[in-house]
C-alpha atoms as a PDB file:
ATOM      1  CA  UNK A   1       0.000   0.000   0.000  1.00  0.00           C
ATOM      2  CA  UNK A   2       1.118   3.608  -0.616  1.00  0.00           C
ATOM      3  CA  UNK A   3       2.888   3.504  -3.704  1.00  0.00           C
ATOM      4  CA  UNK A   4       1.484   6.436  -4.898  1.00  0.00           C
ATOM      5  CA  UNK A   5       0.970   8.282  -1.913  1.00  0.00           C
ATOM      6  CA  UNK A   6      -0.894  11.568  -1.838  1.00  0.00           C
ATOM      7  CA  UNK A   7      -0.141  11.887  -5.714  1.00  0.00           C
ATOM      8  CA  UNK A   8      -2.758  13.454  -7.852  1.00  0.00           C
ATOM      9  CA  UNK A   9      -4.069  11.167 -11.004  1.00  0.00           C
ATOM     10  CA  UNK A  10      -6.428  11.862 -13.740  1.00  0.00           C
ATOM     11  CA  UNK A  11      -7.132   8.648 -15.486  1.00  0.00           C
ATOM     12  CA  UNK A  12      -9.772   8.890 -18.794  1.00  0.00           C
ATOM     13  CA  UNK A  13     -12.263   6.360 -19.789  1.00  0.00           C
ATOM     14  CA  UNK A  14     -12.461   5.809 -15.863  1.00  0.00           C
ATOM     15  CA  UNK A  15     -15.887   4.308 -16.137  1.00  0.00           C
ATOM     16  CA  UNK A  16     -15.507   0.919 -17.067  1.00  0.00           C
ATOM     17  CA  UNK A  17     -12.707  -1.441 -17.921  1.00  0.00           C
ATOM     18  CA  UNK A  18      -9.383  -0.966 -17.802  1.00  0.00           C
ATOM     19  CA  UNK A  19      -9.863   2.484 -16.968  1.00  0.00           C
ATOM     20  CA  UNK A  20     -11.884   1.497 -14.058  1.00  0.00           C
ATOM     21  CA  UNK A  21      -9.374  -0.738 -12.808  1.00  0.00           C
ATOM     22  CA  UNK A  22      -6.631   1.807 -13.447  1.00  0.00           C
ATOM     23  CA  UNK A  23      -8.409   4.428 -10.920  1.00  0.00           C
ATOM     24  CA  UNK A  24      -8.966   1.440  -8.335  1.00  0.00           C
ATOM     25  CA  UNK A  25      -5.867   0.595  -8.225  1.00  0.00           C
ATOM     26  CA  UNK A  26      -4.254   4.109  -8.094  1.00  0.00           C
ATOM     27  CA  UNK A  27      -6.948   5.241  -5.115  1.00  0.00           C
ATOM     28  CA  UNK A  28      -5.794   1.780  -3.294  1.00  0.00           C
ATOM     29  CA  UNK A  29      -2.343   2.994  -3.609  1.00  0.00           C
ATOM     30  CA  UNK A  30      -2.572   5.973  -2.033  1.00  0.00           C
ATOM     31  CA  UNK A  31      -3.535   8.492  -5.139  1.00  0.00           C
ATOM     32  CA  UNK A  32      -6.418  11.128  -5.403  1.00  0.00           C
ATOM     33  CA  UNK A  33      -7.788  10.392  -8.623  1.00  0.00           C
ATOM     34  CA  UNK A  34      -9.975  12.341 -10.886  1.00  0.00           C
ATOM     35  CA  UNK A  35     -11.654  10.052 -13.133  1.00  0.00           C
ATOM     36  CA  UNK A  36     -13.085  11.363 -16.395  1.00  0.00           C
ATOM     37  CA  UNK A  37     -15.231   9.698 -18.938  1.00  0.00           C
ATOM     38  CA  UNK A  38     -18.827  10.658 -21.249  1.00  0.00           C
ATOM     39  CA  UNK A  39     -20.490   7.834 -19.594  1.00  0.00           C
ATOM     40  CA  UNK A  40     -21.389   9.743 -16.708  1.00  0.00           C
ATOM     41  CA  UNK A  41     -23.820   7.499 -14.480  1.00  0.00           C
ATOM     42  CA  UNK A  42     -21.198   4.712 -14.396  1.00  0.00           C
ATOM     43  CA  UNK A  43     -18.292   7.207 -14.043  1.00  0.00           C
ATOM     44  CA  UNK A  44     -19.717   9.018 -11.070  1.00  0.00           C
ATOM     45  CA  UNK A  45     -20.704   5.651  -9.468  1.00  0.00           C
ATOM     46  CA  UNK A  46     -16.742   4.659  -9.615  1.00  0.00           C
ATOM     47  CA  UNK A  47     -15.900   7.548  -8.266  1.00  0.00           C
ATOM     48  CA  UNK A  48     -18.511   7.033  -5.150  1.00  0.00           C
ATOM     49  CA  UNK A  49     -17.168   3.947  -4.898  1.00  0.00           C
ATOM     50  CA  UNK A  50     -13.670   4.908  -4.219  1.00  0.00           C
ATOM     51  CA  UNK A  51     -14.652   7.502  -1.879  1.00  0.00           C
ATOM     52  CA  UNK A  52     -13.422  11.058  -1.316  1.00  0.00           C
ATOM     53  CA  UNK A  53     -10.126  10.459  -2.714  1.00  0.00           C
ATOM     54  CA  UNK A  54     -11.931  10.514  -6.208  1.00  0.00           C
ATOM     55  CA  UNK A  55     -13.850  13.095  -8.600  1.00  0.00           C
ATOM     56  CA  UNK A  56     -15.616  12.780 -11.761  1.00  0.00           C
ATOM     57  CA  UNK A  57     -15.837  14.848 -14.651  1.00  0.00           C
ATOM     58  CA  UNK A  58     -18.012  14.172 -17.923  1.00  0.00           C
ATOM     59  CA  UNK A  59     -14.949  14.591 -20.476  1.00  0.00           C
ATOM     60  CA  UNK A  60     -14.665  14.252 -23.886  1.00  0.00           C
ATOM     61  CA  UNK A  61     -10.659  13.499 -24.804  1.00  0.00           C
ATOM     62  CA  UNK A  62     -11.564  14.984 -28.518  1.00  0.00           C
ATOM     63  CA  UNK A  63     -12.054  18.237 -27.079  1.00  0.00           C
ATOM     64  CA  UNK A  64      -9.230  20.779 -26.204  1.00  0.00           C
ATOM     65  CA  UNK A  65     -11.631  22.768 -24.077  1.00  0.00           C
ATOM     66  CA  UNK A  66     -12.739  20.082 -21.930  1.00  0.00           C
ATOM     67  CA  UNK A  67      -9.372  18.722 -21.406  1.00  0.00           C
ATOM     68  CA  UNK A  68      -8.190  22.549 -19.673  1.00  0.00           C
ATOM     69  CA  UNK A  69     -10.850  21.902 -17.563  1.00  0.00           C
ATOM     70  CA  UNK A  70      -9.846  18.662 -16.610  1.00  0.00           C
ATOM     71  CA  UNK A  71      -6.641  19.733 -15.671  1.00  0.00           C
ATOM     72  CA  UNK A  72      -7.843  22.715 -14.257  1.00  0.00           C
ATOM     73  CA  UNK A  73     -10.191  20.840 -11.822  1.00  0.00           C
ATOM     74  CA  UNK A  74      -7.877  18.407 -10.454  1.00  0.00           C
ATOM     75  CA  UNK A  75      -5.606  21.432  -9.538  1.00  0.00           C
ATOM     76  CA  UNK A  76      -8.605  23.216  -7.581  1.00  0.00           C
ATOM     77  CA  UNK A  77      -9.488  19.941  -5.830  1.00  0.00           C
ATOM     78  CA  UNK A  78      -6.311  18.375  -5.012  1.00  0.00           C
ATOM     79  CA  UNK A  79      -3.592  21.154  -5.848  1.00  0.00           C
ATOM     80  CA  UNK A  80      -1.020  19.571  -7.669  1.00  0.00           C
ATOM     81  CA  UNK A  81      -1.101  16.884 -10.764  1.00  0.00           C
ATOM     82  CA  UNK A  82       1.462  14.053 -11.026  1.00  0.00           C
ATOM     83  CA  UNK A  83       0.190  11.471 -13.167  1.00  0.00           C
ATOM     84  CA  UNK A  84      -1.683  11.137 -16.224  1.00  0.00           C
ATOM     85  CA  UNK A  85      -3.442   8.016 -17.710  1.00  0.00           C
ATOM     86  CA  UNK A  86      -4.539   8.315 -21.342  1.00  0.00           C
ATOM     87  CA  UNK A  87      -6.924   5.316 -21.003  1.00  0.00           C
ATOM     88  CA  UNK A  88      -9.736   6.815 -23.116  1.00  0.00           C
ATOM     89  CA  UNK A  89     -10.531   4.836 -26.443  1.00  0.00           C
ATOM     90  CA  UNK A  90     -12.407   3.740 -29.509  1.00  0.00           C
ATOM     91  CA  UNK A  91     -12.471   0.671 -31.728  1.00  0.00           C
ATOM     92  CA  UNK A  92     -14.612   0.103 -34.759  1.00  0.00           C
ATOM     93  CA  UNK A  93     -14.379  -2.785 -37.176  1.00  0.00           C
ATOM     94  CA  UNK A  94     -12.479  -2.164 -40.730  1.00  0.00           C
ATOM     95  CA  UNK A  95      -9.932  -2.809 -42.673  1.00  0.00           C
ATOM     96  CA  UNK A  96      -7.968  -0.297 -44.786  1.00  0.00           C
ATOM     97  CA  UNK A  97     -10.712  -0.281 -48.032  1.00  0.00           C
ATOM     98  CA  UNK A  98     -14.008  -0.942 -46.010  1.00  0.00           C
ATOM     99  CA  UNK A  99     -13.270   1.908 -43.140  1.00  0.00           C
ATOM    100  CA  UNK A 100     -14.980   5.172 -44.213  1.00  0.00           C
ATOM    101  CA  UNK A 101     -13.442   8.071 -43.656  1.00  0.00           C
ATOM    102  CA  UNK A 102     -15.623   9.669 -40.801  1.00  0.00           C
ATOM    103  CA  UNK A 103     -15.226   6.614 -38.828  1.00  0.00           C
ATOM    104  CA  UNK A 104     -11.070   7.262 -39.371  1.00  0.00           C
ATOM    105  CA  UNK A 105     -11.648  10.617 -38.588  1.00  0.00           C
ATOM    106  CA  UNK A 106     -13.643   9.326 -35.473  1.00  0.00           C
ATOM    107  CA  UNK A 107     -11.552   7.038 -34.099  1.00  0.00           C
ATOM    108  CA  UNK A 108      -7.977   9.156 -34.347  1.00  0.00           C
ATOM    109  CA  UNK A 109      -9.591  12.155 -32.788  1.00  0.00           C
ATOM    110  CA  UNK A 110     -10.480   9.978 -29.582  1.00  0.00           C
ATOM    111  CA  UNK A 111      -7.450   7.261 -29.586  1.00  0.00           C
ATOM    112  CA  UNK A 112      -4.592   9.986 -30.962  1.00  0.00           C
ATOM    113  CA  UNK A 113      -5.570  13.659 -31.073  1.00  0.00           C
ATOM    114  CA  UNK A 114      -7.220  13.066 -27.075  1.00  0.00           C
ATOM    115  CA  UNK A 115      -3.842  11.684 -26.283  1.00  0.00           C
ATOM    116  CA  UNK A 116      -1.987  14.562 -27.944  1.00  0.00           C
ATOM    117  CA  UNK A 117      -4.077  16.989 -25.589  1.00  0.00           C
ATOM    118  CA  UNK A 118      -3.666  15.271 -22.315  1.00  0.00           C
ATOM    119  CA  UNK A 119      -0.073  15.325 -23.108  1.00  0.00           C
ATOM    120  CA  UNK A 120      -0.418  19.148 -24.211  1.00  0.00           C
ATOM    121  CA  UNK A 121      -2.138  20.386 -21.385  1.00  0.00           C
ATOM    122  CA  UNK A 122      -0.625  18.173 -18.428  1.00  0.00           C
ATOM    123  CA  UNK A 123       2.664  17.964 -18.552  1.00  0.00           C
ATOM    124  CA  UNK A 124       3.162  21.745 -17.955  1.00  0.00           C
ATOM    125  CA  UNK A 125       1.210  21.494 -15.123  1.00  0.00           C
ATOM    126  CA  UNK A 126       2.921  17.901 -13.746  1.00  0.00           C
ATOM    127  CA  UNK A 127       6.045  20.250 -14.335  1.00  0.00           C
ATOM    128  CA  UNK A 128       4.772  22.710 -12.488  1.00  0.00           C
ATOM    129  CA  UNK A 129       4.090  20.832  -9.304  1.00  0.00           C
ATOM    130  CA  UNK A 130       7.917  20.169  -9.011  1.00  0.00           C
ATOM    131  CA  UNK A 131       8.620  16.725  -7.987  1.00  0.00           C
ATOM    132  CA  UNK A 132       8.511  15.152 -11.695  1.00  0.00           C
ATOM    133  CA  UNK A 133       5.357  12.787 -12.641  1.00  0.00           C
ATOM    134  CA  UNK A 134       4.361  10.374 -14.964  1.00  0.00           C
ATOM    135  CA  UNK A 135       2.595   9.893 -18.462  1.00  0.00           C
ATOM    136  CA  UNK A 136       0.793   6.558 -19.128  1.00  0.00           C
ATOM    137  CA  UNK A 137      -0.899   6.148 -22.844  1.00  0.00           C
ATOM    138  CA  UNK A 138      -2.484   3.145 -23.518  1.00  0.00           C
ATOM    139  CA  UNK A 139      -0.975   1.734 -26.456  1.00  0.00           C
ATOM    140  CA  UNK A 140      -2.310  -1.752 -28.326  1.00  0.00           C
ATOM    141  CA  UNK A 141      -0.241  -4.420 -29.740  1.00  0.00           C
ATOM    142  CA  UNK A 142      -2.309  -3.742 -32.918  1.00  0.00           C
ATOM    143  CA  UNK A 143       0.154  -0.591 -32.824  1.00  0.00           C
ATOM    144  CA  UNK A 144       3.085  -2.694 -33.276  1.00  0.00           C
ATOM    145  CA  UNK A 145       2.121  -5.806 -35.737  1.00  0.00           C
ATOM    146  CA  UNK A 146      -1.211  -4.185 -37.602  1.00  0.00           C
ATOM    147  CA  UNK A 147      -4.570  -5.744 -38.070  1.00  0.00           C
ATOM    148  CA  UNK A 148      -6.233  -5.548 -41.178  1.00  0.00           C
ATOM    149  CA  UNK A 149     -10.020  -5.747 -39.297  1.00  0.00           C
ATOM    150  CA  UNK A 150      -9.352  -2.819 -37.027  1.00  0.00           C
ATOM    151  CA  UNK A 151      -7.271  -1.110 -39.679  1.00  0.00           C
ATOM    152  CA  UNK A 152      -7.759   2.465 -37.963  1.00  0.00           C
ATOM    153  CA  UNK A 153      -7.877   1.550 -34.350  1.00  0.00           C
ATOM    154  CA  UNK A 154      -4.227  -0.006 -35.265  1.00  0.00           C
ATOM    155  CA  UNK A 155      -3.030   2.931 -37.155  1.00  0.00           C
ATOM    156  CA  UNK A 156      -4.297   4.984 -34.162  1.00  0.00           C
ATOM    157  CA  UNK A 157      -2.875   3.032 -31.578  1.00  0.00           C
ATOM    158  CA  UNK A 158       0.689   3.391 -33.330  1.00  0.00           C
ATOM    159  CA  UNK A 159       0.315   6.999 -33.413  1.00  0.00           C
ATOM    160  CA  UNK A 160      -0.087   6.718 -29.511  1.00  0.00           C
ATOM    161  CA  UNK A 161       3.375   4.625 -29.621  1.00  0.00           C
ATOM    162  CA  UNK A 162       5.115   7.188 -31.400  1.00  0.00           C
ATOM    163  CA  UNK A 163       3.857  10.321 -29.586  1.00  0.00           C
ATOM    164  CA  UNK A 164       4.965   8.496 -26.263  1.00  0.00           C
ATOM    165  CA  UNK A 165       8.299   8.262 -27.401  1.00  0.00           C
ATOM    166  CA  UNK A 166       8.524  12.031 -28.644  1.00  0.00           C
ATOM    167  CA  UNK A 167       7.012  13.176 -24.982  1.00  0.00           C
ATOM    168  CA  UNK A 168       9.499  10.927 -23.331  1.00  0.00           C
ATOM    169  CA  UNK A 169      12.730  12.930 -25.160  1.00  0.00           C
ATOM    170  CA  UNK A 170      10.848  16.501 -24.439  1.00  0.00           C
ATOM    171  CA  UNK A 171      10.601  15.282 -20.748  1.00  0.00           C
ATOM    172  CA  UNK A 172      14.295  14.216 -21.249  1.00  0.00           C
ATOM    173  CA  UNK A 173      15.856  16.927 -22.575  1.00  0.00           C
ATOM    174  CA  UNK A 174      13.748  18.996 -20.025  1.00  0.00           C
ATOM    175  CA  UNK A 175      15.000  17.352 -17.273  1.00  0.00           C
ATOM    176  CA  UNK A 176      11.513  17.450 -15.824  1.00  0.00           C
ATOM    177  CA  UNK A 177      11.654  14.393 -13.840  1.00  0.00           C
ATOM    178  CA  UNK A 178       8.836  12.927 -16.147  1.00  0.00           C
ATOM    179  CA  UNK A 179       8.380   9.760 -17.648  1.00  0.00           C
ATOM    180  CA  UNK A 180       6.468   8.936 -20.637  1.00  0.00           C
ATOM    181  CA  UNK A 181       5.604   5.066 -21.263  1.00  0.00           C
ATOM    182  CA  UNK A 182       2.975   3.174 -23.465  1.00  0.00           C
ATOM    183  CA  UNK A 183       1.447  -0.171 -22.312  1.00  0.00           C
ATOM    184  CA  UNK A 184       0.488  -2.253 -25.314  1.00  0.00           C
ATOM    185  CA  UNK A 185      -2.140  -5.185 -24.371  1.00  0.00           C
ATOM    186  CA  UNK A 186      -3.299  -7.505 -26.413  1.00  0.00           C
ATOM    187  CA  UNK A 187      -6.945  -9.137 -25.301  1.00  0.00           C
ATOM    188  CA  UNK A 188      -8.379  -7.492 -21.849  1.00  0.00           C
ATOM    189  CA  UNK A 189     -11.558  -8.809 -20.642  1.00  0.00           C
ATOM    190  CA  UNK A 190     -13.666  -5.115 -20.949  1.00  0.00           C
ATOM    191  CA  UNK A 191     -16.539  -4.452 -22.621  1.00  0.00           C
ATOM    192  CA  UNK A 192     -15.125  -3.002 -25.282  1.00  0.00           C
ATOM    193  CA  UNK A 193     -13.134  -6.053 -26.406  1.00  0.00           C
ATOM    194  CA  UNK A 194     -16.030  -8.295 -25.624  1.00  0.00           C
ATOM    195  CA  UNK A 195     -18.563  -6.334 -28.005  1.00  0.00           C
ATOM    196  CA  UNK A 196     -15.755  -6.750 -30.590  1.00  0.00           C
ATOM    197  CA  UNK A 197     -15.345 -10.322 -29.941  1.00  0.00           C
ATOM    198  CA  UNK A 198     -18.945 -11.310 -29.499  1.00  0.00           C
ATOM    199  CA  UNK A 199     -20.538  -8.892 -32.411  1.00  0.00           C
ATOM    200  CA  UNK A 200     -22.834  -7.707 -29.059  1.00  0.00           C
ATOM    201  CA  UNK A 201     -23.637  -4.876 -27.451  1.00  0.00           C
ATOM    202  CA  UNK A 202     -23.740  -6.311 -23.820  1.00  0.00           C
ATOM    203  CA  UNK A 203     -22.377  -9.963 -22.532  1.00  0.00           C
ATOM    204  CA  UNK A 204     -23.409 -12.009 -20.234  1.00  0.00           C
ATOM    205  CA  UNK A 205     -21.034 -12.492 -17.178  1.00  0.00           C
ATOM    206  CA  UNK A 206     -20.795 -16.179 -18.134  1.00  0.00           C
ATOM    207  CA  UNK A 207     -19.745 -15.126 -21.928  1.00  0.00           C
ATOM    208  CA  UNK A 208     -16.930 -12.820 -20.159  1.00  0.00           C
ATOM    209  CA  UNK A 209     -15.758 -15.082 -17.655  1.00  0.00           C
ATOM    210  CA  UNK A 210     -15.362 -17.872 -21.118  1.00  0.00           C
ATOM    211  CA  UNK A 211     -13.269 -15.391 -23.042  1.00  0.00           C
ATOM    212  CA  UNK A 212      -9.680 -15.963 -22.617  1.00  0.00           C
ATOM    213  CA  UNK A 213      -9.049 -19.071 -20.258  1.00  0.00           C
ATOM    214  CA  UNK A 214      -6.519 -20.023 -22.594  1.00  0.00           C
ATOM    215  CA  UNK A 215      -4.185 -17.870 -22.176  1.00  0.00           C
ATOM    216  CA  UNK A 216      -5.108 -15.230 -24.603  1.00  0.00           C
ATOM    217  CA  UNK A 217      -6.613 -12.593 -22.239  1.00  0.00           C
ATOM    218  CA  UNK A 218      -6.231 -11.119 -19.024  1.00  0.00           C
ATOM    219  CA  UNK A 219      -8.532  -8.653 -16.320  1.00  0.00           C
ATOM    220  CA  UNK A 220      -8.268  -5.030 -16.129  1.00  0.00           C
ATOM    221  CA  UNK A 221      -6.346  -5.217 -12.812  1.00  0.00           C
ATOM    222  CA  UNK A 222      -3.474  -7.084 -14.913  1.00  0.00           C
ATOM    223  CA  UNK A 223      -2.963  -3.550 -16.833  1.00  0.00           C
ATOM    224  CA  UNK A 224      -4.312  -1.552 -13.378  1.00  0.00           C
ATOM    225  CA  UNK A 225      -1.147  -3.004 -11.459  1.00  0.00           C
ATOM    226  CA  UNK A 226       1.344  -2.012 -14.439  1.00  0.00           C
ATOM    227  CA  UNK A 227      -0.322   1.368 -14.135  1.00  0.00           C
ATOM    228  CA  UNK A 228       0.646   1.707 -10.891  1.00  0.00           C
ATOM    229  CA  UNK A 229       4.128   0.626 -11.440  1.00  0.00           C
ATOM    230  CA  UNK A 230       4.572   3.047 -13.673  1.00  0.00           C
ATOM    231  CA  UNK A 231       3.077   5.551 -11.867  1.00  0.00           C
ATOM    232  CA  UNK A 232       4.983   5.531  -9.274  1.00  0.00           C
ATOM    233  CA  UNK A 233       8.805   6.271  -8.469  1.00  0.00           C
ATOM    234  CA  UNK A 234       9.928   2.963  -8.669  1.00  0.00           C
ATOM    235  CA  UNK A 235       9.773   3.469 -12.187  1.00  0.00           C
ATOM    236  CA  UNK A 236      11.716   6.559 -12.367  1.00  0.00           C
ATOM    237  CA  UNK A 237      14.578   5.388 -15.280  1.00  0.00           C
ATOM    238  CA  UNK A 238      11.383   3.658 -17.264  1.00  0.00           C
ATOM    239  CA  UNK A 239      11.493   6.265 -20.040  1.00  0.00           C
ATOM    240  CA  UNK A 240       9.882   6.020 -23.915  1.00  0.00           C
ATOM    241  CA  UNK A 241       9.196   2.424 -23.202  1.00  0.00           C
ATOM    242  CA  UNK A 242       6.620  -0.155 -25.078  1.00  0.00           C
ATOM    243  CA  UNK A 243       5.402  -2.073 -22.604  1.00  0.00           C
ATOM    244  CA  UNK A 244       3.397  -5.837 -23.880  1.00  0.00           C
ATOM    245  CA  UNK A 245       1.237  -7.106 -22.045  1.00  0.00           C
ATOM    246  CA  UNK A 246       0.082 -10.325 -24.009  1.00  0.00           C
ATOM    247  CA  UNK A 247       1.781 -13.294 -22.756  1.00  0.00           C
ATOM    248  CA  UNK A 248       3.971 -13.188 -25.790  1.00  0.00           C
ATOM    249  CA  UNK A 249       1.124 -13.191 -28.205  1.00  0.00           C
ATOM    250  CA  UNK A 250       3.534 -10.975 -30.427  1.00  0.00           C
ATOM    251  CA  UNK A 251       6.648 -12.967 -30.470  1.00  0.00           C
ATOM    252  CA  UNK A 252       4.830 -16.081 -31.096  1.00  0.00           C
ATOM    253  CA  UNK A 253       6.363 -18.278 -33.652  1.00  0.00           C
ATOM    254  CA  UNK A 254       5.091 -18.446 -37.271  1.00  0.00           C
ATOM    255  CA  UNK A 255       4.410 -22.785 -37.117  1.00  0.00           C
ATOM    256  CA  UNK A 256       2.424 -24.566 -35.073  1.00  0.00           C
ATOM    257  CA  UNK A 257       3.801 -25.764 -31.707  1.00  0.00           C
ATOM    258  CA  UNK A 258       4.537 -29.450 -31.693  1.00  0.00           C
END
């Protein structure tokens, strides 16, 4: 307990998933967490569920305005900002000839451009509060092999890598104390992987709880504890890294085992 003690978080997409899980785990650590998300009747209940260590704020990632008063907020509630987790995203299926372009559009203003602004309008403020901080983005392995069906989540998701790397240098050559990493999962158990998976809008616990057992997937709180890792200063020389998190689903040989 305490790993992130007294810190100040705003995680996005707080109200479900790995987002969820990624505010849990922070608040259990020690952190005062403002949790941000459109889905505000789920968001606010996470928040009442951590207690008064939390906030919630209806936030949409694609818009600049709505991000400065994100960061504004957690300033006037907790007075300082140390860690960021760009959580927030959007998958549709698609590959590169069948995706429209307003559902590209879509997609890379939530997945990249609402990255691009949390890093924007953060990290002067995580500067600011003098004792260096970190940047989390959630990354996909899509970002680092492709897939053809998601073609724009994937090409958003590698946008993510590569702005990660570029904050991490800035942070660098700053010599802000602040690290910049990207956590690249492959199949999480959230309900925006199971819609894709199942074709449906809602699962059944019993559908969830089959996904995965061999191997393939893992729970929110699998990410959630990285988060917190990385969050904290026992990560402070973890700089511009691509973190997997897919029990080697991306160095997997190209044969069947025997």
């Amino acid at each position: 307990m305490g790993r992130v003690q007294d810190k100040v978080a705003i995680v996005t997409g707080a109200a479900s998933g790995m987002g969820r899980a990624d505010a849990i785990r922070l608040a259990e650590e020690g952190a005062r967490v403002v949790l941000t998300d459109l889905n505000e009747v789920d968001g606010q209940a996470v928040a009442d569920q951590i207690g008064e260590a939390a906030i919630f704020m209806r936030h949409d990632v694609a818009d600049e305005a709505n991000w400065q008063a994100v960061v504004a907020r957690a300033v006037e509630q907790f007075g300082r900002l140390d860690i960021l987790v760009n959580n927030a995203g959007l998958m549709a299926m698609g590959n590169p000839v069948d995706t429209d372009l307003s559902s590209w559009r879509k997609i890379f203003a939530v997945n990249s451009e609402g990255v691009f602004l949390g890093c924007k309008h953060a990290l002067p403020v995580i500067e600011a509060s003098g004792n260096g901080g970190s940047v989390i983005n959630m990354s996909s392995v899509a970002a680092l092999q492709g897939m053809s069906y998601i073609a724009a989540y994937s090409a958003s998701k590698g946008a993510v890598a590569a702005l990660t790397k570029s904050v991490a240098l800035y942070c660098r050559e700053r010599k802000n104390g602040i690290r910049c990493n990207s956590i690249h999962p492959d199949g999480v158990k959230t309900p925006m992987v199971v819609k894709v998976a199942t074709g449906k809008d809602t699962a059944t616990q019993e559908e969830v709880d089959a996904m995965g057992t061999d191997g393939s997937m893992c729970e929110p709180v699998d990410i959630a504890n990285m988060v917190v890792y990385l969050a904290s200063d026992e990560s402070w020389f973890v700089n511009g890294a691509e973190l997997r998190m897919d029990n080697a689903a991306t160095i997997s040989p190209p044969y069947p085992v025997p």
